[in-house]
Protein backbone atom coordinates (compact mmCIF):
# COMPACT_ATOMS: atom_id res chain seq x y z
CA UNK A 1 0.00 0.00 0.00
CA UNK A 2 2.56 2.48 0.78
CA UNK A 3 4.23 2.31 -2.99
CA UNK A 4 0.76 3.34 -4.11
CA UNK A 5 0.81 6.30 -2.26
CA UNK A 6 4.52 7.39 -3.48
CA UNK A 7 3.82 6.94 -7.29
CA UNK A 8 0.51 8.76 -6.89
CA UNK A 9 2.76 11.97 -5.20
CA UNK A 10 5.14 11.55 -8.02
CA UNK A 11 2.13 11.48 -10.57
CA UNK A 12 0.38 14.57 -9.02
CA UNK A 13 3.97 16.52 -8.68
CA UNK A 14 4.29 15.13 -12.53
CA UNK A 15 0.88 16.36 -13.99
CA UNK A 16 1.40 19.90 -11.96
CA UNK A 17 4.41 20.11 -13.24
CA UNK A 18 3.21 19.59 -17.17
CA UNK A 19 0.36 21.38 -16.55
CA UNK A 20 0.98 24.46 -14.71
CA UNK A 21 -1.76 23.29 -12.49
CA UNK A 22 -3.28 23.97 -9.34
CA UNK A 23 -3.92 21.83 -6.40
CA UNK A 24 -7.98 22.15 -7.03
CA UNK A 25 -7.10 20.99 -10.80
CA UNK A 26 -5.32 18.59 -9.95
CA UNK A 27 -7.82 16.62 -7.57
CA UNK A 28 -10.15 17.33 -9.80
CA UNK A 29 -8.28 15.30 -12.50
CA UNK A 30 -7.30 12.58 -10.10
CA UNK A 31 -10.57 12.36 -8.36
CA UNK A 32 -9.27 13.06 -4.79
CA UNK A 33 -9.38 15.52 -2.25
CA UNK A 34 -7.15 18.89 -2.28
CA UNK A 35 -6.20 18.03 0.94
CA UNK A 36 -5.09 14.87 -0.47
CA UNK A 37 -3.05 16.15 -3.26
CA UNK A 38 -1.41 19.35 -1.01
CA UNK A 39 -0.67 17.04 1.57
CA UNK A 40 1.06 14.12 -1.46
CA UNK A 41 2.80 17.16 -3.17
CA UNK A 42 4.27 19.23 -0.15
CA UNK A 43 5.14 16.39 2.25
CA UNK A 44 5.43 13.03 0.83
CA UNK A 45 6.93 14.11 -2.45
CA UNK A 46 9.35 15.46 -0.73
CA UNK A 47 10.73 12.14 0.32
CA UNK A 48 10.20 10.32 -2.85
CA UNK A 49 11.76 12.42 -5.05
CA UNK A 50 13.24 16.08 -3.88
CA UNK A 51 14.19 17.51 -7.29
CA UNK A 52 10.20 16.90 -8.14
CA UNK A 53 8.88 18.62 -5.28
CA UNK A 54 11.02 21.90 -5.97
CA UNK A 55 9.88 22.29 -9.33
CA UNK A 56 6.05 21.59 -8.06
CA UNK A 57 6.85 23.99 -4.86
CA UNK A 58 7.40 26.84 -7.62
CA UNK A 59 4.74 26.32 -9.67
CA UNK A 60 2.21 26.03 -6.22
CA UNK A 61 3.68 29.28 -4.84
CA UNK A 62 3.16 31.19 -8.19
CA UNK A 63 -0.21 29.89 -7.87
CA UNK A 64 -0.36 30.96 -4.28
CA UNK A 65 0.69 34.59 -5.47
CA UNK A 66 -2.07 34.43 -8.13
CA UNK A 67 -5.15 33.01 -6.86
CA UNK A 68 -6.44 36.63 -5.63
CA UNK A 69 -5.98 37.46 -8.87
CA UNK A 70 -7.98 34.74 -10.02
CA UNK A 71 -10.30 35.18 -7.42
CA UNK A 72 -11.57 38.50 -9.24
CA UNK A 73 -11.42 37.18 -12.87
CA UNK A 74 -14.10 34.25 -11.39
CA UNK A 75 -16.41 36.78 -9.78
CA UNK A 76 -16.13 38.97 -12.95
CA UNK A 77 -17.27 36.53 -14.87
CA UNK A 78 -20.01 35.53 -12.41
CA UNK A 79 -21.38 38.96 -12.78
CA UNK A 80 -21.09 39.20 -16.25
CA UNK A 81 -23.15 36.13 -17.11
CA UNK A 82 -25.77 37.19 -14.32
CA UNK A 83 -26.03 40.74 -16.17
CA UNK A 84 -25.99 38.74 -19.56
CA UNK A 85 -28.62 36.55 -18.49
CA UNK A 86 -31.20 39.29 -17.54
């Protein structure tokens, strides 16, 4: 059981890696929790394969940096449709 949960850390840090993708993406592709992947990509990857969880750590923190940015792009677009729907 405990190979399983390495090679899925190394897939997630993998795929957000390709991607660009966030944590919520990324469980979303997977079918798990965020908690799950976070948790796969900041601690346990960091076991399994060190050089991997840098290059994911950078991409998450960029995200971290962004995500009020997105944050205002969603509800935009929220009101837009709303308006556009009316």
């Amino acid at each position: 059981m405990k190979g399983i949960v390495e090679e899925r850390a190394a897939m997630l840090g993998e795929y957000i890696i390709e991607k660009g993708a966030t944590v919520r993406s990324a469980a979303q592709k997977f079918g798990i929790s965020k908690s799950t992947v976070h948790k796969d990509v900041s601690q346990r990857l960091k076991n399994v394969n060190p050089v991997l969880y840098r290059e994911v750590r950078e991409i998450l923190d960029t995200n971290k940096r962004q995500r009020h940015i997105r944050g205002g792009i969603a509800t935009k677009h929220k009101y837009e449709m709303l308006r556009n729907k009316k």
